[in-house]
Protein backbone atom coordinates (compact mmCIF):
# COMPACT_ATOMS: atom_id res chain seq x y z
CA UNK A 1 9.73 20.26 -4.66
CA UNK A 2 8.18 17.96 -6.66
CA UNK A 3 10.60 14.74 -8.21
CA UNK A 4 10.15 11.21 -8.69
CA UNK A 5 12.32 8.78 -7.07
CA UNK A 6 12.40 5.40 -8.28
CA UNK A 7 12.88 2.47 -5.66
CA UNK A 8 12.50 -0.78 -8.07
CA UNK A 9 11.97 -1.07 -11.92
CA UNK A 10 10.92 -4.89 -12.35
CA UNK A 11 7.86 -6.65 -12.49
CA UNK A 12 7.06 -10.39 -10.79
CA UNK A 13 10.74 -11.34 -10.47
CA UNK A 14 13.57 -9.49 -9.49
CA UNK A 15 16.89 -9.20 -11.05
CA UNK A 16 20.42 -8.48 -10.01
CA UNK A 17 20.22 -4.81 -11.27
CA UNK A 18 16.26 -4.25 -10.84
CA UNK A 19 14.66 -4.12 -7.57
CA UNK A 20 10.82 -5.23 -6.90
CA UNK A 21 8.49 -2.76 -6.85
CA UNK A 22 9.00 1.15 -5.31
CA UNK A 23 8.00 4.86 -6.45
CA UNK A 24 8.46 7.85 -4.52
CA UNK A 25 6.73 10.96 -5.80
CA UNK A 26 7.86 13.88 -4.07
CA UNK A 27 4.93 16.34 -4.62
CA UNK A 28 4.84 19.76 -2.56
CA UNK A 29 4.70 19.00 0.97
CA UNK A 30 3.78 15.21 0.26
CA UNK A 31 5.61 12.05 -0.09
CA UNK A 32 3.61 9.30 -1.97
CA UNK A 33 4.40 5.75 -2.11
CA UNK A 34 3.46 3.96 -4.75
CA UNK A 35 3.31 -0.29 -4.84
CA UNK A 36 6.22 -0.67 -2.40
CA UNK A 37 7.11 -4.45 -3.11
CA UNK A 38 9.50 -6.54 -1.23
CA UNK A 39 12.83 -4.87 -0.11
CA UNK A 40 11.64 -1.28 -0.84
CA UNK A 41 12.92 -0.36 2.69
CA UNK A 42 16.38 -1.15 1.84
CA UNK A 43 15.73 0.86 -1.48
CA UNK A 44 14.78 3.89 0.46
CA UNK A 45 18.11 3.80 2.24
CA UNK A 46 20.44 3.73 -0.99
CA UNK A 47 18.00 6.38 -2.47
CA UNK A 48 18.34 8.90 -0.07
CA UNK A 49 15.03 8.37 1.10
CA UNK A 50 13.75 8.86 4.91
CA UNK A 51 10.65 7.43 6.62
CA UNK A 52 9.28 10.54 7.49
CA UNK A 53 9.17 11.63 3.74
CA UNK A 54 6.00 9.27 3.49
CA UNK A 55 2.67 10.51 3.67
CA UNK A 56 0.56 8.56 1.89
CA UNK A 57 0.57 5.05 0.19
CA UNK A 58 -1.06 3.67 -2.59
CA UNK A 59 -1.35 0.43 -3.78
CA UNK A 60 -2.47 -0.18 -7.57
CA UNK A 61 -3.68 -3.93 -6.43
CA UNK A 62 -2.46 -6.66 -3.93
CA UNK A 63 -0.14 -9.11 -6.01
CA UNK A 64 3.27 -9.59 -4.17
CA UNK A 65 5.34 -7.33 -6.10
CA UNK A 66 3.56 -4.55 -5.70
CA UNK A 67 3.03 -4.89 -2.15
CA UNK A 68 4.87 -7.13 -0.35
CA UNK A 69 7.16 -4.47 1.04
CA UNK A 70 4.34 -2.88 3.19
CA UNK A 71 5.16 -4.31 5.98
CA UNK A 72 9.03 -3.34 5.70
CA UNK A 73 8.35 0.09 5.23
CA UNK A 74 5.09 0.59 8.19
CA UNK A 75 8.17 -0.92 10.44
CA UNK A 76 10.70 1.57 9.41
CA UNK A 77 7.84 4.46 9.72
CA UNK A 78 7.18 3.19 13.35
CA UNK A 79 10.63 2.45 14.23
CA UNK A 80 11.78 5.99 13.02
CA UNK A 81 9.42 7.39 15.26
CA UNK A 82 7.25 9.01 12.53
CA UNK A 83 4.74 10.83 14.38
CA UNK A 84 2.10 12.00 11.44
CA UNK A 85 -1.04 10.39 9.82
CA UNK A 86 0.35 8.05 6.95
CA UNK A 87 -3.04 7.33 4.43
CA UNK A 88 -3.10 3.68 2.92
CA UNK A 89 -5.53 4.03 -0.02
CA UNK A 90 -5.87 0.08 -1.87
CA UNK A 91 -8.79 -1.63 -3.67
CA UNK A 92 -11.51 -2.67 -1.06
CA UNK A 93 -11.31 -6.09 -2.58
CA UNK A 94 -7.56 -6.37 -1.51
CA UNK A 95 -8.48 -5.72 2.64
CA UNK A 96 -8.27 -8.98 3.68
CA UNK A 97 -4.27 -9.25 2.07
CA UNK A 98 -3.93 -5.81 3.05
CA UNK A 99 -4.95 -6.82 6.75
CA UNK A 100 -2.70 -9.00 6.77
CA UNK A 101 0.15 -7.42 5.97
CA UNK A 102 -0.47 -4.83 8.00
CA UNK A 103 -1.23 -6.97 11.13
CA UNK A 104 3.36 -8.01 10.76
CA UNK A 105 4.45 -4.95 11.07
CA UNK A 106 5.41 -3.25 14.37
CA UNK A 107 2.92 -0.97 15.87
CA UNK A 108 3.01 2.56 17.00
CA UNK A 109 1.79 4.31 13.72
CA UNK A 110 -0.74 6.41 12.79
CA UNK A 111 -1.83 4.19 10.01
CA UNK A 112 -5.06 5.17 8.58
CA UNK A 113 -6.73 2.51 6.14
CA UNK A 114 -9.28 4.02 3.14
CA UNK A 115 -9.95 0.93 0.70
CA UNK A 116 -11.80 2.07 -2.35
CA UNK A 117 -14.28 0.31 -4.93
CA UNK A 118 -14.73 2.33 -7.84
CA UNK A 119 -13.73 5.65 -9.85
CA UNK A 120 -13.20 8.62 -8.22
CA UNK A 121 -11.77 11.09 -5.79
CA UNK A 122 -10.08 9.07 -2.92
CA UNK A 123 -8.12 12.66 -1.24
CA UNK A 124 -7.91 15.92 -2.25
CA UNK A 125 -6.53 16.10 -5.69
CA UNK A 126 -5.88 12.38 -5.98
CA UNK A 127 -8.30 9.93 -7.66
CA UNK A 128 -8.66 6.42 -8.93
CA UNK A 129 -9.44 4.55 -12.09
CA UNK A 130 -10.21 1.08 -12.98
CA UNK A 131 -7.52 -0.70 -15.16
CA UNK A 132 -7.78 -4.06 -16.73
CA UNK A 133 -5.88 -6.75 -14.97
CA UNK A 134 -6.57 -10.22 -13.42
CA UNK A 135 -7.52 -8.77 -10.03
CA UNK A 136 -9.19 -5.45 -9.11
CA UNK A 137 -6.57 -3.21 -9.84
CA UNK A 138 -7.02 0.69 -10.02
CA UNK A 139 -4.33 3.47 -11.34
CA UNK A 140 -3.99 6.84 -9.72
CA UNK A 141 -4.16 10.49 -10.88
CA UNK A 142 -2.95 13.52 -9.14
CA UNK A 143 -4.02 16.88 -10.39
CA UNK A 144 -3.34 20.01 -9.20
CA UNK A 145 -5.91 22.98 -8.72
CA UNK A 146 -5.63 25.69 -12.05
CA UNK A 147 -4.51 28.76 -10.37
CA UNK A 148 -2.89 31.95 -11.65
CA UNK A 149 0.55 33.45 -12.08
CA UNK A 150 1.12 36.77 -10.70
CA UNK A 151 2.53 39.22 -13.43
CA UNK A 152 5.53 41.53 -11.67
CA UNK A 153 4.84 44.38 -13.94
CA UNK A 154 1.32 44.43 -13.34
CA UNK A 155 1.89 44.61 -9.53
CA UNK A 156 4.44 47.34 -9.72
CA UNK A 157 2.33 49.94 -11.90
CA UNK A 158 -0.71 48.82 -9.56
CA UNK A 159 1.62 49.37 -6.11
CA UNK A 160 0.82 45.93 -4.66
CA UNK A 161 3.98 44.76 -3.07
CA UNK A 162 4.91 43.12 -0.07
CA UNK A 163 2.18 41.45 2.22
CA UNK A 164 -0.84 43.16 -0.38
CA UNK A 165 0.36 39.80 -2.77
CA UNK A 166 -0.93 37.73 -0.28
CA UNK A 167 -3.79 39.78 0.31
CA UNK A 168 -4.56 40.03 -3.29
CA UNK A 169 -4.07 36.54 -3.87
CA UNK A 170 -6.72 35.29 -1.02
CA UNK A 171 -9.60 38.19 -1.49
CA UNK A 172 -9.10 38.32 -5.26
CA UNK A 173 -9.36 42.06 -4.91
CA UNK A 174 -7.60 45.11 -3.31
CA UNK A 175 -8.20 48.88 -3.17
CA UNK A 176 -9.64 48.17 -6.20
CA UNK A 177 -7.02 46.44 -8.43
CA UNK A 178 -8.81 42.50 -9.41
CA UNK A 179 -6.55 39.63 -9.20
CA UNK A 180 -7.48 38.57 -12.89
CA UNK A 181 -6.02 41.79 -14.14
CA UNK A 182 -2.73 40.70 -12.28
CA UNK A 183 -2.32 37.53 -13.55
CA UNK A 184 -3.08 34.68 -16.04
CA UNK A 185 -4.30 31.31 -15.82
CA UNK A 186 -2.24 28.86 -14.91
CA UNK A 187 -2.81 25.40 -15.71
CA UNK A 188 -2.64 23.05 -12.74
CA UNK A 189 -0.01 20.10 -13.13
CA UNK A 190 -1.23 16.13 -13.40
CA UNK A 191 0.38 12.78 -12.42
CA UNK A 192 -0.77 9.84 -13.15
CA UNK A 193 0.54 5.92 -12.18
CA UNK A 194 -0.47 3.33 -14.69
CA UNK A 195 0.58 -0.33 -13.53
CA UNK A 196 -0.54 -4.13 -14.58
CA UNK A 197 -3.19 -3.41 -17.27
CA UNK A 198 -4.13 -4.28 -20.57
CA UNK A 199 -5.38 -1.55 -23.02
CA UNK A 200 -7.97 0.24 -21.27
CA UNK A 201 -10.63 3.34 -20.82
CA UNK A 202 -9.66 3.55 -17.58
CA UNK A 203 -5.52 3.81 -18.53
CA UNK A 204 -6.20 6.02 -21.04
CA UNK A 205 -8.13 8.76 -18.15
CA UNK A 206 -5.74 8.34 -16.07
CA UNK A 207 -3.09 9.40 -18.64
CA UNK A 208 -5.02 12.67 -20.49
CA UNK A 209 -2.97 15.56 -20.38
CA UNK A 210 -0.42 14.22 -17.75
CA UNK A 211 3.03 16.42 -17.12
CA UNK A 212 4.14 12.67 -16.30
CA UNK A 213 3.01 9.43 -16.42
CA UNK A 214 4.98 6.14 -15.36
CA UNK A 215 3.60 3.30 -17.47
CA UNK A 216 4.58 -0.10 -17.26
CA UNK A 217 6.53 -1.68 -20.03
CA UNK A 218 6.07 -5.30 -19.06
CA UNK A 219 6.83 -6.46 -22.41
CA UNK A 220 8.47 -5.42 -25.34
CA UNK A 221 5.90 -5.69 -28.97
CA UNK A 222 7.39 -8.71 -30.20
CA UNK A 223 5.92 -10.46 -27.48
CA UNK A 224 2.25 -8.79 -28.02
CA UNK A 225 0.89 -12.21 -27.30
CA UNK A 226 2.47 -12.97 -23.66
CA UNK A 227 0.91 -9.20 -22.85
CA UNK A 228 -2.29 -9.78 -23.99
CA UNK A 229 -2.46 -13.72 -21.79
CA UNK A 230 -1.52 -11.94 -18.47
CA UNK A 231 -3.04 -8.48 -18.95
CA UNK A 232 0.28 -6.10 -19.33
CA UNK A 233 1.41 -3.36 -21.48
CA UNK A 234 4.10 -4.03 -24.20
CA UNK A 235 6.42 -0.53 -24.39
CA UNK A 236 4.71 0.60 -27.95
CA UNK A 237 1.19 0.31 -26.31
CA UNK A 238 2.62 2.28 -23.43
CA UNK A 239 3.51 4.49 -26.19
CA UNK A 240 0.27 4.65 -28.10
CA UNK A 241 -0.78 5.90 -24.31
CA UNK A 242 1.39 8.43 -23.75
CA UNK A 243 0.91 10.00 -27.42
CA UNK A 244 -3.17 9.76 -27.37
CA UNK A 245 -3.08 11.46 -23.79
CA UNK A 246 -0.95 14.41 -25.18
CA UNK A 247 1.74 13.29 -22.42
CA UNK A 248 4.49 15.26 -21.60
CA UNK A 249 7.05 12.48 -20.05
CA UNK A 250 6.13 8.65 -20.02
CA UNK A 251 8.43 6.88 -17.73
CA UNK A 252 8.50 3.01 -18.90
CA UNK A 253 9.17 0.79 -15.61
CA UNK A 254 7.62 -3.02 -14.52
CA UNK A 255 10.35 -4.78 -16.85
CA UNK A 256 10.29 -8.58 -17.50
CA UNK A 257 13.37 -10.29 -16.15
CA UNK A 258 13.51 -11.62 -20.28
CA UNK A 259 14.59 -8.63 -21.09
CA UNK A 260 18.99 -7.71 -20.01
CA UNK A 261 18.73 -4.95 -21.81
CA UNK A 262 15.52 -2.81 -22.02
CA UNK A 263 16.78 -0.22 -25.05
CA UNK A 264 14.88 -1.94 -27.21
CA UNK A 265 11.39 -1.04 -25.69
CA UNK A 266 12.39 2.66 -24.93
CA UNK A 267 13.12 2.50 -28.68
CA UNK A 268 9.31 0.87 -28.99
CA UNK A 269 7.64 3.25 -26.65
CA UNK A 270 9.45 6.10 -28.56
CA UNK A 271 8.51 5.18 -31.80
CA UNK A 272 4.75 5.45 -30.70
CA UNK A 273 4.78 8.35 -27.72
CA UNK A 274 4.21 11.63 -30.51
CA UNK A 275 5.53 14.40 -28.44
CA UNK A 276 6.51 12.46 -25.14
CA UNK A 277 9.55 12.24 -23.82
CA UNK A 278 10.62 8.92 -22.92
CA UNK A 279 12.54 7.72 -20.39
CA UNK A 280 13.07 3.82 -18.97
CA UNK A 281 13.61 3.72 -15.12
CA UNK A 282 16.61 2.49 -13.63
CA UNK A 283 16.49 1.86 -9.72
CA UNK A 284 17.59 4.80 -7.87
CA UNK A 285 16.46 7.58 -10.66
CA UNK A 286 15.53 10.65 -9.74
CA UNK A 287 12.96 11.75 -11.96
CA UNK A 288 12.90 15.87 -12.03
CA UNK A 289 9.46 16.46 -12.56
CA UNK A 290 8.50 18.49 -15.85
CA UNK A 291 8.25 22.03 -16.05
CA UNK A 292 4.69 23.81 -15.60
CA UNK A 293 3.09 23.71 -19.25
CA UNK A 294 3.00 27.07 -20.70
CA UNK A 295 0.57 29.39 -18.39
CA UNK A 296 -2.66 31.05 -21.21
CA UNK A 297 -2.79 34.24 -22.26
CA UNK A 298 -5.29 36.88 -20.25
């Protein structure tokens, strides 16, 4: 299963319709947590969401709407009893705020800390890039392995069935039939969370060839200016992203509390995204994710 579940859709001040902070991504047998910011355990609830769906969280940088609901949700985790390793990946220059918010929440969990301080892998299949804010503030990729796709008729003429799939599949050979000859490639899928930058290199990485990318859309293009002064996205430049990383969904969230009505910078962010779908969060959205891109041909 692999969805996105959105806990909170504004940016430094909440509104009466848009939470802080708060992105589940449901990936396989994973649960990430992205930037939970304050009241993102009361968000889980009305989502749907339980404690022991998180497996990993991951904070973009340490200003107070992106984390300030750490200590909320570690609580919940303990008081629910979670039992399982729960990764907190951050920027190493955030530990002393991360500490700290650690330190008020109640204990009991298998919490284990990995600040990072540069570009990279930080777990398997998940890595980090720079972005350009005003603190160290990274974005986060998740790729999937390429594998291959099993072709049914293949198989049948061949007489693998049953348990020989499996066998085929981890030897790459059986009684002489190759796995190559009965399959093609299949392209592994990508993530990738862009928060509080500017135009960057490290954005734009993060965001190449992405099934889906959530973006902030701080501010809308008319207000290029205010962007620019404190470092954000407007929703074309978001846009501009999504089209020059041949996107295939940009979801616009980290909305100014100037902004009732947030049509406007879909419209923006559309007008810019090429082939992209795009969508603008709403709290509580459940975010299918997109289907595999078409597998190559043998």
């Amino acid at each position: 299963m692999r969805e996105l579940v959105v806990l909170g859709t504004a940016s430094q001040v909440p509104t009466r319709t848009r939470n802080h902070n708060g992105y589940l991504l449901r990936w396989d047998g994973e649960g990430l947590l992205f930037d939970p910011g304050e009241g993102t355990q009361r968000q889980m609830i009305h989502a749907g969401v339980p404690a022991t769906a998180i497996t990993r969280i991951c904070l973009t940088h340490v200003h107070g709407d992106h984390c300030f609901g750490l200590p909320g949700v570690l609580s919940r985790l303990a008081l629910d009893g979670v039992t399982h390793p729960v990764d907190l990946h951050y920027p190493a220059t955030g530990q002393d705020v991360v500490r700290a918010l650690v330190s008020l929440a109640s204990p009991g969990l298998d919490l284990r800390l990995h600040p990072h301080a540069g570009a990279g892998p930080i777990a398997p299949g998940l890595e980090v890039r720079p972005l350009h804010h005003r603190i160290e503030t990274y974005g986060y990729r998740l790729v999937e392995p390429d594998g291959r796709s099993l072709l049914p008729d293949r198989l049948g003429a061949a007489g693998v069935e049953g348990p020989d799939v499996g066998r085929l599949q981890r030897e790459g050979s059986l009684r002489g039939v190759r796995l190559e000859d009965m399959s093609v490639p299949r392209p592994g899928q990508r993530f990738a969370f862009v928060m509080d930058t500017a135009p960057c290199d490290g954005a734009e990485a993060l965001a190449e060839g992405a099934e889906l990318l959530v973006a902030e859309s701080t501010f809308s293009d008319e207000d290029a200016e205010l962007a620019a002064q404190y470092r954000h996205l407007t929703a074309g430049q978001a846009g501009t992203l999504a089209a020059d990383g041949g996107v295939g969904t940009l979801v616009l969230t980290h909305f100014s509390s100037r902004y009732g009505d947030v049509a406007p910078l879909a419209e923006q962010a559309r007008s810019r995204a090429g082939g992209a779908a795009v969508v603008a969060a709403n709290d509580l959205d459940r975010i299918a994710f997109p289907k595999r891109r078409g597998t190559r041909s043998a």
